[in-house]
C-alpha atoms as a PDB file:
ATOM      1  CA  UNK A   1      -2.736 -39.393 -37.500  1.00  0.00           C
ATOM      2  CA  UNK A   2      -2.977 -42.899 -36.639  1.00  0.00           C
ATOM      3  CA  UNK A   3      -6.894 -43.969 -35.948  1.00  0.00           C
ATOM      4  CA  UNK A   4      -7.771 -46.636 -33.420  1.00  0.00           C
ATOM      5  CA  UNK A   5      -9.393 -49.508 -34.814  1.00  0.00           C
ATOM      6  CA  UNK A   6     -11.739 -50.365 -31.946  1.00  0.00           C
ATOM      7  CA  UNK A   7     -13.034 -46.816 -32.114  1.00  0.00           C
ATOM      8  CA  UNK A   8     -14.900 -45.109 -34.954  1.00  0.00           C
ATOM      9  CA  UNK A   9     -13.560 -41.466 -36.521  1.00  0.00           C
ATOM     10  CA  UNK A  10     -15.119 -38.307 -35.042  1.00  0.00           C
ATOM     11  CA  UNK A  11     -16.732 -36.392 -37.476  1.00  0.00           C
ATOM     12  CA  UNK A  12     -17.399 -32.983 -35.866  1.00  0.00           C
ATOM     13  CA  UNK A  13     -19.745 -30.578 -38.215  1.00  0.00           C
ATOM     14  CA  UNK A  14     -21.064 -26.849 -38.013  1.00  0.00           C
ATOM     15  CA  UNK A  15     -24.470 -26.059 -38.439  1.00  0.00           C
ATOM     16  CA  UNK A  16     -23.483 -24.957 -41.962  1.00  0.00           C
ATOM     17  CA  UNK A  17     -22.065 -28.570 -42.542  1.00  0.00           C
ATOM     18  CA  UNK A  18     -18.806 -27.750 -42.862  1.00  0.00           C
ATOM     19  CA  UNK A  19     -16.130 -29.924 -40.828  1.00  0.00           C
ATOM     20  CA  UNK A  20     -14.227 -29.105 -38.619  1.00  0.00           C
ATOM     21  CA  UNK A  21     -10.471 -29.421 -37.538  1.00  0.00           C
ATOM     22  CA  UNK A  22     -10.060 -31.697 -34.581  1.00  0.00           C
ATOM     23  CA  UNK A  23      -8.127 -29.761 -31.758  1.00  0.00           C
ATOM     24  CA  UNK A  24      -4.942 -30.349 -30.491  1.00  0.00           C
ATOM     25  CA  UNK A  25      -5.002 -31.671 -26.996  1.00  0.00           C
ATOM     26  CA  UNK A  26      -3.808 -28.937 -24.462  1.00  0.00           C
ATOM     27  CA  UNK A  27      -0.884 -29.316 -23.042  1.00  0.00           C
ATOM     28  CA  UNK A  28      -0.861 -29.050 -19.461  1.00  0.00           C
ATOM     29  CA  UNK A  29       1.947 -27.008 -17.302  1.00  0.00           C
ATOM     30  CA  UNK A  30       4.422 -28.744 -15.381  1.00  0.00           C
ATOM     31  CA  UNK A  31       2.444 -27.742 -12.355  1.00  0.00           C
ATOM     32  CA  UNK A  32      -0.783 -29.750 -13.264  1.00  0.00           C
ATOM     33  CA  UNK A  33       1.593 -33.262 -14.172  1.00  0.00           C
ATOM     34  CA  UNK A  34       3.125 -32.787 -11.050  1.00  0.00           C
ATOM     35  CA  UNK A  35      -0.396 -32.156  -9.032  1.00  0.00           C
ATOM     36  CA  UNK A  36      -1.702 -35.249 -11.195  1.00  0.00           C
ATOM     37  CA  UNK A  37       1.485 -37.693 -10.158  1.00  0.00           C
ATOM     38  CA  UNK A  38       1.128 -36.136  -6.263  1.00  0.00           C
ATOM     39  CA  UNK A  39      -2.627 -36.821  -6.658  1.00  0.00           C
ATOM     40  CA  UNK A  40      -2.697 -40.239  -7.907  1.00  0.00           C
ATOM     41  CA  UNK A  41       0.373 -41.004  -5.566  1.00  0.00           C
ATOM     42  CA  UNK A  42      -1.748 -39.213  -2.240  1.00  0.00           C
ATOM     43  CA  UNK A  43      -4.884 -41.610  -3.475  1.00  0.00           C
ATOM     44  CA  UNK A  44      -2.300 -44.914  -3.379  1.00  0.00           C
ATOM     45  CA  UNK A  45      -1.167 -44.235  -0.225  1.00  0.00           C
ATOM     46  CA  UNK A  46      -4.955 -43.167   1.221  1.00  0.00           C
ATOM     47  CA  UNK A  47      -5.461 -47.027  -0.089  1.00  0.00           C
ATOM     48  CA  UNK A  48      -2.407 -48.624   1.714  1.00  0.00           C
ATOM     49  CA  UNK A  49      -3.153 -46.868   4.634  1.00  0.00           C
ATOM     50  CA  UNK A  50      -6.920 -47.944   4.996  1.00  0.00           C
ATOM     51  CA  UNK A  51      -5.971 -51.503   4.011  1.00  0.00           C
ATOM     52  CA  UNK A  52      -3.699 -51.428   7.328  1.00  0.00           C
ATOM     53  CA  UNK A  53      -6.381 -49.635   9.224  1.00  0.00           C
ATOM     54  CA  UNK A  54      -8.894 -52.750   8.188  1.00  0.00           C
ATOM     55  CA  UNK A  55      -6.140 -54.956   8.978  1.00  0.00           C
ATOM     56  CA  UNK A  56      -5.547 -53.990  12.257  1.00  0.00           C
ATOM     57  CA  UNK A  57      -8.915 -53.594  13.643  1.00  0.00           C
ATOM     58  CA  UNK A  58      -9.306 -57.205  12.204  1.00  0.00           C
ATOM     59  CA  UNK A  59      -6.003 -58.259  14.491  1.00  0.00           C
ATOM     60  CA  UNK A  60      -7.647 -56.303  17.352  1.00  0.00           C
ATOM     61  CA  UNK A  61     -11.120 -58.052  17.164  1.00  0.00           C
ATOM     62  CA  UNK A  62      -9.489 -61.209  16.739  1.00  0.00           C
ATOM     63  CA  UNK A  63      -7.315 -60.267  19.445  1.00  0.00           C
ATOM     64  CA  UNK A  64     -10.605 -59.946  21.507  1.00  0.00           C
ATOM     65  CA  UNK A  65     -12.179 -62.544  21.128  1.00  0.00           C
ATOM     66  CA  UNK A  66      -9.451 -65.268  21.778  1.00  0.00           C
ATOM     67  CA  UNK A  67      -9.798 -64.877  25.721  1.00  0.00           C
ATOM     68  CA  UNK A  68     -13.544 -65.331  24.842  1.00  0.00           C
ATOM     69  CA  UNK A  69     -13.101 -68.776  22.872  1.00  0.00           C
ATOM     70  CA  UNK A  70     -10.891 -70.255  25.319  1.00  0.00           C
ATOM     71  CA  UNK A  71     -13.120 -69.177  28.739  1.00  0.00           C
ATOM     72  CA  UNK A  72     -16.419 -70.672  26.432  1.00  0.00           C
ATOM     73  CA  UNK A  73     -14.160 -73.899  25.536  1.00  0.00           C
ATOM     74  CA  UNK A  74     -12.823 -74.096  29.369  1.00  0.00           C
ATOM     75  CA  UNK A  75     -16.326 -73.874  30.742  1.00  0.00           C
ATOM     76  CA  UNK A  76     -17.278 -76.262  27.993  1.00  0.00           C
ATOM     77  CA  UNK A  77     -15.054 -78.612  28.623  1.00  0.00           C
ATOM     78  CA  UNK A  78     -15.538 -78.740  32.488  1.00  0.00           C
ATOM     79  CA  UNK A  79     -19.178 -79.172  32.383  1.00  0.00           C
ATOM     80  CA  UNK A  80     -18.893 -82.228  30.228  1.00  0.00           C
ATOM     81  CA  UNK A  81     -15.575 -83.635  32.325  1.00  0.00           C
ATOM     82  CA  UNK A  82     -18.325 -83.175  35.391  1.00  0.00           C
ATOM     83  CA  UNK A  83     -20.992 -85.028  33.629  1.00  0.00           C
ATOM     84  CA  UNK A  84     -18.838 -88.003  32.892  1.00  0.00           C
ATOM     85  CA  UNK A  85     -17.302 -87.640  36.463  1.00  0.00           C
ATOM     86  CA  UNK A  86     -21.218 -88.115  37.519  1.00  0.00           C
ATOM     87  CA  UNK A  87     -22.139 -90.468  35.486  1.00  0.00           C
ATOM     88  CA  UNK A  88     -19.000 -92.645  36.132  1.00  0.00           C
ATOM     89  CA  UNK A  89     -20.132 -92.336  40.142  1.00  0.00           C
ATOM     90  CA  UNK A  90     -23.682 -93.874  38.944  1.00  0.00           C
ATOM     91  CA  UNK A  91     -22.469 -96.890  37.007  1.00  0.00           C
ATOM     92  CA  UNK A  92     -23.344 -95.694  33.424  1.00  0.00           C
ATOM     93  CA  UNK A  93     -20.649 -95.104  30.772  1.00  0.00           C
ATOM     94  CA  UNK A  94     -21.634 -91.704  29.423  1.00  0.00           C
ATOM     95  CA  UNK A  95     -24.987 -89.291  29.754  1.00  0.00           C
ATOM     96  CA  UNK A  96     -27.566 -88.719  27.222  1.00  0.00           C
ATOM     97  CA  UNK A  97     -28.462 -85.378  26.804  1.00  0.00           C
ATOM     98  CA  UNK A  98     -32.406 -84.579  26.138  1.00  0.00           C
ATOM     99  CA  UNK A  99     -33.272 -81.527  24.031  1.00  0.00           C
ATOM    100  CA  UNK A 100     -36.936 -80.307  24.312  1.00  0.00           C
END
């Protein structure tokens, strides 16, 4: 039996002090590697599909809030074409805008 290097021997003892033989490790039916390979393949897919699932609720906010941007840049963009238009009217070149 080949040992790993990066991990030390297991020394297992009785109460007596005697050592004991390591076990064999059990060798599962062909029903539990084929439950283990549908398992592992049912928790990949669980990840695809919530990836797609976060994906598309990200495409349908994003969807949502386009209309939003463009009314907010439309009204935007009229209220300061309207400013200019009145200031023009008045003889000044642009507006100031006072914050309090």
């Amino acid at each position: 039996m080949i040992q790993d290097p990066h991990r030390p021997p297991v020394l297992d003892m009785t109460p007596e002090g005697d050592f004991r033989d390591t076990q064999k490790p059990l060798a599962g039916s062909w029903l539990d590697r084929a439950l283990l390979r549908l398992g592992g393949a049912a928790a990949l897919a669980v990840a695809i599909a919530g990836g797609l699932v976060l994906a598309a609720l990200a495409a349908l906010i994003l969807g949502l809030l386009i209309p939003v941007l463009i009314v907010a840049g439309l009204v935007g963009f009229v209220s300061l074409w309207w400013r200019m238009r009145r200031a023009r009217r008045s003889g000044m070149t642009g507006f100031v805008v006072l914050r309090r």
